[in-house]
N, C-alpha and C. Protein backbone atom coordinates (compact mmCIF):
# COMPACT_ATOMS: atom_id res chain seq x y z
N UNK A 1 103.73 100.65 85.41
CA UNK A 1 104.39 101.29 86.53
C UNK A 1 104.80 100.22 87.52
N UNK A 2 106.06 100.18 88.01
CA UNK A 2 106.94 99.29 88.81
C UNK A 2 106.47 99.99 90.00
N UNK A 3 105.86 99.28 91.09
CA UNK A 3 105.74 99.37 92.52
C UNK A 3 106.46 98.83 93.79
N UNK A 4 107.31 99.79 94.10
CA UNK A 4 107.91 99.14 95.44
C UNK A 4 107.64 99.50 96.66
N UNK A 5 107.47 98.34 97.61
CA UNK A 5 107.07 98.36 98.39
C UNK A 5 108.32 99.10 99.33
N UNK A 6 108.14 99.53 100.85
CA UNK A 6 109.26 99.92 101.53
C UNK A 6 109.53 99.39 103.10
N UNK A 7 109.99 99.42 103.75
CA UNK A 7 110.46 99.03 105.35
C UNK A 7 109.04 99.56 106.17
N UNK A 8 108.19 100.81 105.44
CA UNK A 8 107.27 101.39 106.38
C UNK A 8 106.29 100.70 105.71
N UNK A 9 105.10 100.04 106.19
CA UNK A 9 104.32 99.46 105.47
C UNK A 9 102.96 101.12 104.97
N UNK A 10 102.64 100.84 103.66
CA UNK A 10 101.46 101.79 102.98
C UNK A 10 102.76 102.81 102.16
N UNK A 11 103.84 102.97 102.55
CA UNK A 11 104.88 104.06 102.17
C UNK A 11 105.50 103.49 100.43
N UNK A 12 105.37 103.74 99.76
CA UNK A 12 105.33 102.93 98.45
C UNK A 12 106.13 104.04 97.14
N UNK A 13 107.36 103.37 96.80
CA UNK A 13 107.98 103.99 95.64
C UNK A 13 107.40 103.75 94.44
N UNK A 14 107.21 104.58 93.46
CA UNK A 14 106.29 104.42 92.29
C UNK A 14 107.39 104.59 91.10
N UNK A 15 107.71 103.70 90.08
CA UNK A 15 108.34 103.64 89.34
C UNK A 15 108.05 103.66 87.91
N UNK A 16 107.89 105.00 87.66
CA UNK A 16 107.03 104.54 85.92
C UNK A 16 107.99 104.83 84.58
N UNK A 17 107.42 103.60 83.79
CA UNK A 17 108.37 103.37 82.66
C UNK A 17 108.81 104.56 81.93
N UNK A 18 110.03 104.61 81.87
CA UNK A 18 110.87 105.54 80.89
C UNK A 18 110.98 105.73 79.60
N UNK A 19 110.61 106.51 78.68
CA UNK A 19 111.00 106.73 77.30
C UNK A 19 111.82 107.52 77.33
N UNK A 20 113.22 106.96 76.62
CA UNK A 20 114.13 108.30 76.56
C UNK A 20 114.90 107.82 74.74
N UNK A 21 114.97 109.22 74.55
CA UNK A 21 115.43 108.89 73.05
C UNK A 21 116.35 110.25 73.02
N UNK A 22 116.65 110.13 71.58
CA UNK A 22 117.53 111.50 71.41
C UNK A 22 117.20 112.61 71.67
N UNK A 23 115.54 113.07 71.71
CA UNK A 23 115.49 114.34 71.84
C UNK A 23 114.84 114.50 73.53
N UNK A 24 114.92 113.52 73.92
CA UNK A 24 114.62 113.79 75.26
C UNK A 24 114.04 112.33 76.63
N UNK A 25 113.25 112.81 77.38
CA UNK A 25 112.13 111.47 77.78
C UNK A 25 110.99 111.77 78.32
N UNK A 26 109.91 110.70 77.65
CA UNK A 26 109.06 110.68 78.13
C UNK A 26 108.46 110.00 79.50
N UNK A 27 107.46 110.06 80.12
CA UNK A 27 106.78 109.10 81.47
C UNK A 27 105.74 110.02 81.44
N UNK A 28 104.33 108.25 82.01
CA UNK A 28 103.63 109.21 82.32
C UNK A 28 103.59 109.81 83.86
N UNK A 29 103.16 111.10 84.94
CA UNK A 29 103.43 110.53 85.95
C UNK A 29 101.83 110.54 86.37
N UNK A 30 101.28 110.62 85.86
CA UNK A 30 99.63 110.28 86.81
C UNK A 30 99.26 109.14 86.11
N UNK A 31 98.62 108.63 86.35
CA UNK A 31 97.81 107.26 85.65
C UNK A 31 96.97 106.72 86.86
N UNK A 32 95.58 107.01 86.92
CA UNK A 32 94.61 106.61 87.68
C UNK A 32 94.62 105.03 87.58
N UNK A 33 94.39 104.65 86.47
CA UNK A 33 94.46 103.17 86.38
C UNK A 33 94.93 102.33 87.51
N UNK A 34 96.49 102.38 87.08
CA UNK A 34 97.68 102.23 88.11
C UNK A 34 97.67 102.54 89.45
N UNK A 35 97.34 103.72 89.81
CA UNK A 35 97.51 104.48 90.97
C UNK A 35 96.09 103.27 91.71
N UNK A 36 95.15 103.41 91.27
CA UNK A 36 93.84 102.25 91.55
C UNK A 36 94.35 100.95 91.81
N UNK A 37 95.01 100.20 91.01
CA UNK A 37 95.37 98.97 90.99
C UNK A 37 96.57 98.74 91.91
N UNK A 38 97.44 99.73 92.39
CA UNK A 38 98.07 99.83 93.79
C UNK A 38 97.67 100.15 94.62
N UNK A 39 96.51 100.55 95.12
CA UNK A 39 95.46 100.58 96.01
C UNK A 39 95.35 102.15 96.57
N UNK A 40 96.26 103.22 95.64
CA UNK A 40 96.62 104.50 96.14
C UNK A 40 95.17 105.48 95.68
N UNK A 41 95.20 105.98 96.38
CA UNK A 41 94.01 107.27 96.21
C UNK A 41 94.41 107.68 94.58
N UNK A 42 92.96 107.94 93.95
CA UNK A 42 92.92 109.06 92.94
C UNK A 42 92.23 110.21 92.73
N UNK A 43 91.94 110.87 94.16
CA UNK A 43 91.63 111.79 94.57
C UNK A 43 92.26 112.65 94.99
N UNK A 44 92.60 113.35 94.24
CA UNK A 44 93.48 114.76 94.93
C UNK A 44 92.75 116.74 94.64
N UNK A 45 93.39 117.15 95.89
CA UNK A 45 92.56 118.17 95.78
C UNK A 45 93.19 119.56 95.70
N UNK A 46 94.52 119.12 95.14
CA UNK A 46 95.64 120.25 95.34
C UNK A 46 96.65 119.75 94.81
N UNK A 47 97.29 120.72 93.99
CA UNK A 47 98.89 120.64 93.17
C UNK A 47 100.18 121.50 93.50
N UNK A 48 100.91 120.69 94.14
CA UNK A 48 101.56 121.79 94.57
C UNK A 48 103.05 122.22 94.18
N UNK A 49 103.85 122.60 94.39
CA UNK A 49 105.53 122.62 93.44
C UNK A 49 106.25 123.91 94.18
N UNK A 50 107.29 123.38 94.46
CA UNK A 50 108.44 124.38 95.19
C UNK A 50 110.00 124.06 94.41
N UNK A 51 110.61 124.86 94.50
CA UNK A 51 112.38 124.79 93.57
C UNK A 51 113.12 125.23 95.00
N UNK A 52 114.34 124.47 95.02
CA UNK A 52 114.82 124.56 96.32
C UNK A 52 116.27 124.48 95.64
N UNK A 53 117.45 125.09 96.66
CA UNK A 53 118.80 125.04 95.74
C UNK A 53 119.34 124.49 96.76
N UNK A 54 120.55 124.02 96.45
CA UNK A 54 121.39 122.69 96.64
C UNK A 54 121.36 122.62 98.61
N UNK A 55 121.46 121.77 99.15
CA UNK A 55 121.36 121.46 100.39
C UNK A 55 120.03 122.36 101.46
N UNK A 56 118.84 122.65 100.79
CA UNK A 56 117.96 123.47 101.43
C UNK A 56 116.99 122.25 102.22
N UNK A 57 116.89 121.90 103.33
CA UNK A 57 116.12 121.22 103.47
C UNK A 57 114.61 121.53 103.99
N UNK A 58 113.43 120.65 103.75
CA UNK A 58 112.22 121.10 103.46
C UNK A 58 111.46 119.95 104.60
N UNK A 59 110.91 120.68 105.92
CA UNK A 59 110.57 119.38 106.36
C UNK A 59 110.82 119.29 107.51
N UNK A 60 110.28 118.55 108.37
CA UNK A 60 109.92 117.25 108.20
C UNK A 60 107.80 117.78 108.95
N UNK A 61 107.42 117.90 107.64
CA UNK A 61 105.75 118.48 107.87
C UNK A 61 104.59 117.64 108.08
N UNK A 62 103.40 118.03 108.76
CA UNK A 62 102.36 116.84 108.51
C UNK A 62 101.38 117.87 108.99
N UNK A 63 100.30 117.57 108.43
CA UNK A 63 98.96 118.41 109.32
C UNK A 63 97.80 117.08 110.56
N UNK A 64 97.80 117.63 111.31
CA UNK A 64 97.43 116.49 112.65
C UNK A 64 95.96 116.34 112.65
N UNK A 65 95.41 117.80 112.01
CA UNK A 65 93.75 117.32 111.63
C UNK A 65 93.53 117.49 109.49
N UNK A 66 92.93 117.50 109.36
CA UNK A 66 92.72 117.74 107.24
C UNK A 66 94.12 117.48 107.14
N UNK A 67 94.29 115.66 107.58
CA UNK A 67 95.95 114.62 107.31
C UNK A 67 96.04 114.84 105.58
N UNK A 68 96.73 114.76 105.44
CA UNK A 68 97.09 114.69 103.61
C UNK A 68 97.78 113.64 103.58
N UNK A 69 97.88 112.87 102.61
CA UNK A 69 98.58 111.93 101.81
C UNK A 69 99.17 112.17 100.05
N UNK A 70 100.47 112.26 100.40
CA UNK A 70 101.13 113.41 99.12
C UNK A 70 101.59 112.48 98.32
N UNK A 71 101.40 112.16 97.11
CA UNK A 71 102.62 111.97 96.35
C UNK A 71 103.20 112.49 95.54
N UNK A 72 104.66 112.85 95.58
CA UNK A 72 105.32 113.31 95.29
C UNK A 72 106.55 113.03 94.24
N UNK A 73 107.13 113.89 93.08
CA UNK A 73 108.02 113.56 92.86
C UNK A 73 109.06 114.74 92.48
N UNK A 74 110.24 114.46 91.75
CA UNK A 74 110.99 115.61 91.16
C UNK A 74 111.03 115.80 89.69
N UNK A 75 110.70 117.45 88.94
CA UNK A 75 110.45 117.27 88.09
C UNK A 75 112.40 117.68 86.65
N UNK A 76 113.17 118.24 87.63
CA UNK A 76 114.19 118.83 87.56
C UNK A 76 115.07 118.30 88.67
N UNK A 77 116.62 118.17 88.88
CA UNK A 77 117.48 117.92 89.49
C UNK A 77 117.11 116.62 90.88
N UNK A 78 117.47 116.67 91.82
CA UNK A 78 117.61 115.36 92.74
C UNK A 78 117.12 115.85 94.36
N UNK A 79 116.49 114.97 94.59
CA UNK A 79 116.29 115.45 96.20
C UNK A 79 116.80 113.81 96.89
N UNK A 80 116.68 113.87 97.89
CA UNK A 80 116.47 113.21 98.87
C UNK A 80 115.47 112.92 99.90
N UNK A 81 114.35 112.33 99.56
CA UNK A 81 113.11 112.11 100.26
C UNK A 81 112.91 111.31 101.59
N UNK A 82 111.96 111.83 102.54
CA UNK A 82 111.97 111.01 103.72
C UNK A 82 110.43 111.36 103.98
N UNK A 83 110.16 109.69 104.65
CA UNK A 83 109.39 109.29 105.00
C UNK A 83 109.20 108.83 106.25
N UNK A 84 108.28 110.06 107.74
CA UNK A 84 108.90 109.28 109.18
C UNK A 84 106.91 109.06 109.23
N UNK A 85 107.11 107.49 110.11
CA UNK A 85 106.24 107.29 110.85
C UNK A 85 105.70 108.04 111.89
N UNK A 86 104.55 108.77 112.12
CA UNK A 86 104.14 109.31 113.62
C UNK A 86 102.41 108.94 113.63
N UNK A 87 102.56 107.78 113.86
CA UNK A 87 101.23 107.08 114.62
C UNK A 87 101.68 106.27 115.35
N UNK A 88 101.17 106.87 116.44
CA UNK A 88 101.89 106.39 117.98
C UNK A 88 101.18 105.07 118.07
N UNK A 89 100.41 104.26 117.56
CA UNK A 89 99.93 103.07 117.12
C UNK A 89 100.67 102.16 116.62
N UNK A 90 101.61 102.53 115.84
CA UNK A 90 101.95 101.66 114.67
C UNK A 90 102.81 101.17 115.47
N UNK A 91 103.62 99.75 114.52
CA UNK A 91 104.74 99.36 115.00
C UNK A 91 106.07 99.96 114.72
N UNK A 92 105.63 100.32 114.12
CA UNK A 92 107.02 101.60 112.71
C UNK A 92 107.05 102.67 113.01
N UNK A 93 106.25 103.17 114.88
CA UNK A 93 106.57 104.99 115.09
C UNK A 93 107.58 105.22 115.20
N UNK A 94 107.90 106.32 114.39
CA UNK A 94 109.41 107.08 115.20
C UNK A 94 110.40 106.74 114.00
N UNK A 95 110.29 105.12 112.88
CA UNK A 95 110.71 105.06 111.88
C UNK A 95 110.48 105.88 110.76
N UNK A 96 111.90 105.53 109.99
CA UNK A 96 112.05 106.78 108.62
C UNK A 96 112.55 105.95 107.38
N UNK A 97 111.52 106.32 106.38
CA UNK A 97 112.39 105.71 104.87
C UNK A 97 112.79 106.49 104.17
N UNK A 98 113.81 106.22 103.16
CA UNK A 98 114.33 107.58 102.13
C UNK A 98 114.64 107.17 100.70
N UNK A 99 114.67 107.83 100.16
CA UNK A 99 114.73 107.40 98.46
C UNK A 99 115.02 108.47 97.77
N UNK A 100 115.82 108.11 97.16
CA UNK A 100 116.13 109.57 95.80
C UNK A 100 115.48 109.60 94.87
N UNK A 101 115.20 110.45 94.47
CA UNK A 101 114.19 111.63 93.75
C UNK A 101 114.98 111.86 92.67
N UNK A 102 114.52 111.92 91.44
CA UNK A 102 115.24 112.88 90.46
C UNK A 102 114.15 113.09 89.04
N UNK A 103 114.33 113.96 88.45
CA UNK A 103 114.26 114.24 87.15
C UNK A 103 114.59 113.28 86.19
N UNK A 104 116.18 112.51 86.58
CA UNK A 104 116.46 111.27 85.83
C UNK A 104 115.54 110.29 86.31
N UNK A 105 115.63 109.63 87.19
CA UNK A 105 115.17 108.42 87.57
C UNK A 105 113.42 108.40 87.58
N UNK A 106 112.81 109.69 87.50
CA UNK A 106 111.06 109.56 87.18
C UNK A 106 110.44 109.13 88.71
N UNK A 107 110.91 108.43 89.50
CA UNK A 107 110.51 108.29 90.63
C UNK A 107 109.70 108.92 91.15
N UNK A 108 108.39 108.32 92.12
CA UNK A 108 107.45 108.83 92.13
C UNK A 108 107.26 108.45 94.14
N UNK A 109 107.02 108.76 95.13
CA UNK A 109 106.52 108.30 96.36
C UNK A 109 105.68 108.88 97.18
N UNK A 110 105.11 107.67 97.10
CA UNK A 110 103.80 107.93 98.22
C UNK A 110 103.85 108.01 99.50
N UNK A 111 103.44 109.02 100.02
CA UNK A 111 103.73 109.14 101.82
C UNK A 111 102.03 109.17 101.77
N UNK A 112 101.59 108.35 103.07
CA UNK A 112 100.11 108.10 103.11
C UNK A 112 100.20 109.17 104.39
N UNK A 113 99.04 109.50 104.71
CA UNK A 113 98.21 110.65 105.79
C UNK A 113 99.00 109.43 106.99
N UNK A 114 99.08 110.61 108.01
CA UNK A 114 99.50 109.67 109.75
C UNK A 114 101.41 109.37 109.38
N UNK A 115 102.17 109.93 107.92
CA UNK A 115 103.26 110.01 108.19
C UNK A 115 103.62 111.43 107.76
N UNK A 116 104.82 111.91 108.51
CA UNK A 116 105.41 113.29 107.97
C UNK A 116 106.56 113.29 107.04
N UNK A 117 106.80 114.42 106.72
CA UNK A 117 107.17 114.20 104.88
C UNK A 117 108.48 115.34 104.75
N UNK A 118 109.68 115.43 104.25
CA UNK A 118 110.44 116.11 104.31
C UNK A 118 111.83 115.86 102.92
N UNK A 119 112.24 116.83 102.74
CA UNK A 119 113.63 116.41 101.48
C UNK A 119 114.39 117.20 101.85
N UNK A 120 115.71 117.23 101.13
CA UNK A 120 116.79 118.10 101.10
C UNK A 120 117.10 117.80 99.73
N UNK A 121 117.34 118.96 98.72
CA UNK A 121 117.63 119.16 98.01
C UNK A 121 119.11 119.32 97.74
N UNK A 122 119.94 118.06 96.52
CA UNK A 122 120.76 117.17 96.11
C UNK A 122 121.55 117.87 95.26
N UNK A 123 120.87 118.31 94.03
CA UNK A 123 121.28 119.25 93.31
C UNK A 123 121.47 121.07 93.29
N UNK A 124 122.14 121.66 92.44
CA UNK A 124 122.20 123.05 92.44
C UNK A 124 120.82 123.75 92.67
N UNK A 125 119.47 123.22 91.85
CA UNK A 125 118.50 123.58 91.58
C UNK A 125 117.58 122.39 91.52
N UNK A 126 116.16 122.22 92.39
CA UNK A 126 115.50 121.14 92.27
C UNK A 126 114.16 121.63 92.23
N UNK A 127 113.19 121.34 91.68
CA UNK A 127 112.06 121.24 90.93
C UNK A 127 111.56 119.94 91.96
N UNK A 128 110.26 120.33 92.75
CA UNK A 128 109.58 119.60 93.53
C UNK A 128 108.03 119.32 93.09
N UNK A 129 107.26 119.02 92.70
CA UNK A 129 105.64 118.76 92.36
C UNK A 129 104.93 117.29 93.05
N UNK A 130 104.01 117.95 93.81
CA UNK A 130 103.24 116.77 94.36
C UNK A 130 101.28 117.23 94.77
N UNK A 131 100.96 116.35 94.58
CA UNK A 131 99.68 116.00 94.64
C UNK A 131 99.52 115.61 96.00
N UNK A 132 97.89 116.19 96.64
CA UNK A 132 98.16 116.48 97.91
C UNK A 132 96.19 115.59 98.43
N UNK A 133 95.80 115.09 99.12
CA UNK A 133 94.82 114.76 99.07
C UNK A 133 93.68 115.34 99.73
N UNK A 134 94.33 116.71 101.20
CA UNK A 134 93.45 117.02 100.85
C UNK A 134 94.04 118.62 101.24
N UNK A 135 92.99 119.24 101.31
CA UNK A 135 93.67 121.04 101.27
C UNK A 135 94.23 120.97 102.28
N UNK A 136 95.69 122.59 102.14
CA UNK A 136 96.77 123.03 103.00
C UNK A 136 95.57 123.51 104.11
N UNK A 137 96.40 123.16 105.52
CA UNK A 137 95.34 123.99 106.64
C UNK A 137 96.78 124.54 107.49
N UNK A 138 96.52 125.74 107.37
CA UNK A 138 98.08 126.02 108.51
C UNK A 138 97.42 126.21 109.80
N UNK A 139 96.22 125.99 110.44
CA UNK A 139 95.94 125.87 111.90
C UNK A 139 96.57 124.32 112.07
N UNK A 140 96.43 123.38 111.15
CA UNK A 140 96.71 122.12 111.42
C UNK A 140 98.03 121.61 111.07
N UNK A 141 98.64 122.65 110.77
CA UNK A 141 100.57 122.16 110.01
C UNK A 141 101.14 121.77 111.39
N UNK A 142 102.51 120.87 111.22
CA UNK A 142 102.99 120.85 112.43
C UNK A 142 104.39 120.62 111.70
N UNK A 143 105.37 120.79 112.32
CA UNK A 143 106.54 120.07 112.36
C UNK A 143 107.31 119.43 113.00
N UNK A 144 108.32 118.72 112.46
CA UNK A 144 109.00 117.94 113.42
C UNK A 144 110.46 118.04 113.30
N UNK A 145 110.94 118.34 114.00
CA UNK A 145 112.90 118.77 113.86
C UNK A 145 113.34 117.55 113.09
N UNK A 146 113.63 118.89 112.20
CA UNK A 146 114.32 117.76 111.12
C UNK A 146 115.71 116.79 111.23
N UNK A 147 116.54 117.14 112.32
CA UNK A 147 117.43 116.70 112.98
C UNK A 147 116.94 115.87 114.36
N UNK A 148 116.10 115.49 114.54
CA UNK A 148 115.43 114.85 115.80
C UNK A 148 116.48 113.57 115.85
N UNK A 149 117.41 113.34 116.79
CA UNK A 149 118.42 112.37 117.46
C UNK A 149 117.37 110.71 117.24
N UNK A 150 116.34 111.11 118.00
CA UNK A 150 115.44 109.95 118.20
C UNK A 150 115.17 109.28 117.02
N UNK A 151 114.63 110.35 115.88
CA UNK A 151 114.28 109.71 114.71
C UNK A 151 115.41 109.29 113.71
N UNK A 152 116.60 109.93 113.77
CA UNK A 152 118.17 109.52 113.11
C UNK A 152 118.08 109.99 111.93
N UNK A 153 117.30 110.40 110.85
CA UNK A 153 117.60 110.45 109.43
C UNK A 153 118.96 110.77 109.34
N UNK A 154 119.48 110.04 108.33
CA UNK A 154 121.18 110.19 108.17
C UNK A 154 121.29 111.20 106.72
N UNK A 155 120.52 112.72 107.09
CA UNK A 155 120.26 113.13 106.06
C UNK A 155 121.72 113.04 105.28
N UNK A 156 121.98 113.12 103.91
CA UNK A 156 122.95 113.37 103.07
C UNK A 156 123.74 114.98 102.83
N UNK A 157 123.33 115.35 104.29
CA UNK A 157 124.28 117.38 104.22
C UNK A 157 124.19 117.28 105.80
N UNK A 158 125.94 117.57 105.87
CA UNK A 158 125.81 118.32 106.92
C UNK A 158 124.74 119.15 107.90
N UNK A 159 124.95 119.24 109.11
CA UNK A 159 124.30 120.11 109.85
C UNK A 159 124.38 122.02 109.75
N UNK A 160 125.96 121.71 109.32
CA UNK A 160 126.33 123.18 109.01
C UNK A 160 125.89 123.49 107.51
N UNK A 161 125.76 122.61 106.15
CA UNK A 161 125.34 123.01 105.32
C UNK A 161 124.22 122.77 104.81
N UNK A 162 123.48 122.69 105.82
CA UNK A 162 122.04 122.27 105.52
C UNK A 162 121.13 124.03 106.01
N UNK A 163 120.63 124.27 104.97
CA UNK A 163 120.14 125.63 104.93
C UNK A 163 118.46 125.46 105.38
N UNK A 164 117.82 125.53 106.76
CA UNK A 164 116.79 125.13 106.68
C UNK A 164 116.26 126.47 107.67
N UNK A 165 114.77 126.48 107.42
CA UNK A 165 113.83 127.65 107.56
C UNK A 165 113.95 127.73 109.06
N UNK A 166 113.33 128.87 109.82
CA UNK A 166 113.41 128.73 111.44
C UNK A 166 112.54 128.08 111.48
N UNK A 167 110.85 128.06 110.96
CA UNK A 167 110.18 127.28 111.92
C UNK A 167 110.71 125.43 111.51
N UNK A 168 111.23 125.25 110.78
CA UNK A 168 111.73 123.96 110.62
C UNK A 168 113.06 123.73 111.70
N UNK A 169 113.78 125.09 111.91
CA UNK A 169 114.63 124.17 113.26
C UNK A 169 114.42 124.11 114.87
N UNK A 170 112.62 124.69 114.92
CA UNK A 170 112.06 125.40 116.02
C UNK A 170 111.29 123.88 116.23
N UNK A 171 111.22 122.76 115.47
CA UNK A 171 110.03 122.09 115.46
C UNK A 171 110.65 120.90 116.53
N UNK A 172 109.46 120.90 117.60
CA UNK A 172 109.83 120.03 118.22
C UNK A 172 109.77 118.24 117.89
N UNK A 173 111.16 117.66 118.82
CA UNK A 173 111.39 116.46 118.85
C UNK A 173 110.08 115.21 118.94
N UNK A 174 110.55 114.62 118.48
CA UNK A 174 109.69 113.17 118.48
C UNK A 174 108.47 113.37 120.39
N UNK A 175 109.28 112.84 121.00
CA UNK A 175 108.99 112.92 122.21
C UNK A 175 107.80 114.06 122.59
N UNK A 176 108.08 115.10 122.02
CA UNK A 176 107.22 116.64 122.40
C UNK A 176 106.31 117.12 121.30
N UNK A 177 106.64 116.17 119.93
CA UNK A 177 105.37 116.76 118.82
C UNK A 177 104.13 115.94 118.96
N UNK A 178 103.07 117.05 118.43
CA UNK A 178 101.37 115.99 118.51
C UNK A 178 102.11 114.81 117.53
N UNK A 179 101.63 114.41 117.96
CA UNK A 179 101.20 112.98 117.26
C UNK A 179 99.76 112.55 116.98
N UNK A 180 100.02 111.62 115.52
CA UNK A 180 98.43 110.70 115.14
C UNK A 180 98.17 109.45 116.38
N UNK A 181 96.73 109.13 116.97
CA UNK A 181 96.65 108.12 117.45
C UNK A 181 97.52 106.96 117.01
């Protein structure tokens, strides 16, 4: 498995080798080994998977107490993944990384606990599955406007065709959400 590093430091693209032949392809996508020898948790305590259709965006989530650290990938069609800093500590708060997701490409990324996590879905139909570290708590969910000026994501859809949930366009800005120490 090919490991790349990213602009956010701990935020890490996971790249695992491809078999593809005539009748299809293989990868593996868990491998403790690996996941160990990149220094990533192999503890997870939850599996989770959502299908989202073309420009739905999902996001931008984090829980502020039982933090999770997800990794995630696509198992069907393409997303667009983001990764924002909110540890008002770091040197990288308020920063965002992004990477495409697909079914083709096997791509795999790690968002560690203390960042929030969000996609928009690329294709007609997208197939989402990720490993979660530790259980969903909805006293502790938060969001963060997924359009937040401050934070810039240059998502890839329009504002007008970006189909996103109310409490995702209710979620307050950088400036006004809890934040991690």
């Amino acid at each position: 498995m090919n490991i790349i590093e990213t602009a956010l430091p701990g935020v890490l693209i996971l790249e695992p080798r491809l078999f593809k032949d005539d009748r299809g392809v293989f990868c593996e996508t868990y491998n403790e080994r690996a996941l160990q020898q990149a220094g990533l948790p192999t503890h997870w305590v939850q599996d989770n998977f959502s299908v989202s259709k073309k420009n739905v965006v999902r996001g931008i989530h984090y829980q502020i107490q039982n933090t999770q650290g997800k990794l995630v990938r696509v198992t069907h069609g393409a997303v667009w993944d983001v990764a924002v800093d909110l540890r008002r500590s770091s040197p990288t708060f308020g920063k965002h990384v992004g990477v495409e997701l697909s079914g083709e490409n096997g791509r795999l990324f790690w968002v560690p606990e203390g960042f929030g996590h969000g996609f928009v879905a690329l294709s007609e139909v997208a197939g989402f599955a990720y490993k979660v570290t530790e259980y969903y708590s909805p006293a502790d969910e938060r969001t963060l406007l997924w359009n937040d000026p401050a934070v810039a994501i240059p998502w890839p859809v329009s504002p007008q065709e970006a189909i996103v949930s109310a409490k995702d366009q209710q979620g307050p800005t950088l400036d006004k959400a809890e934040m991690f120490a």
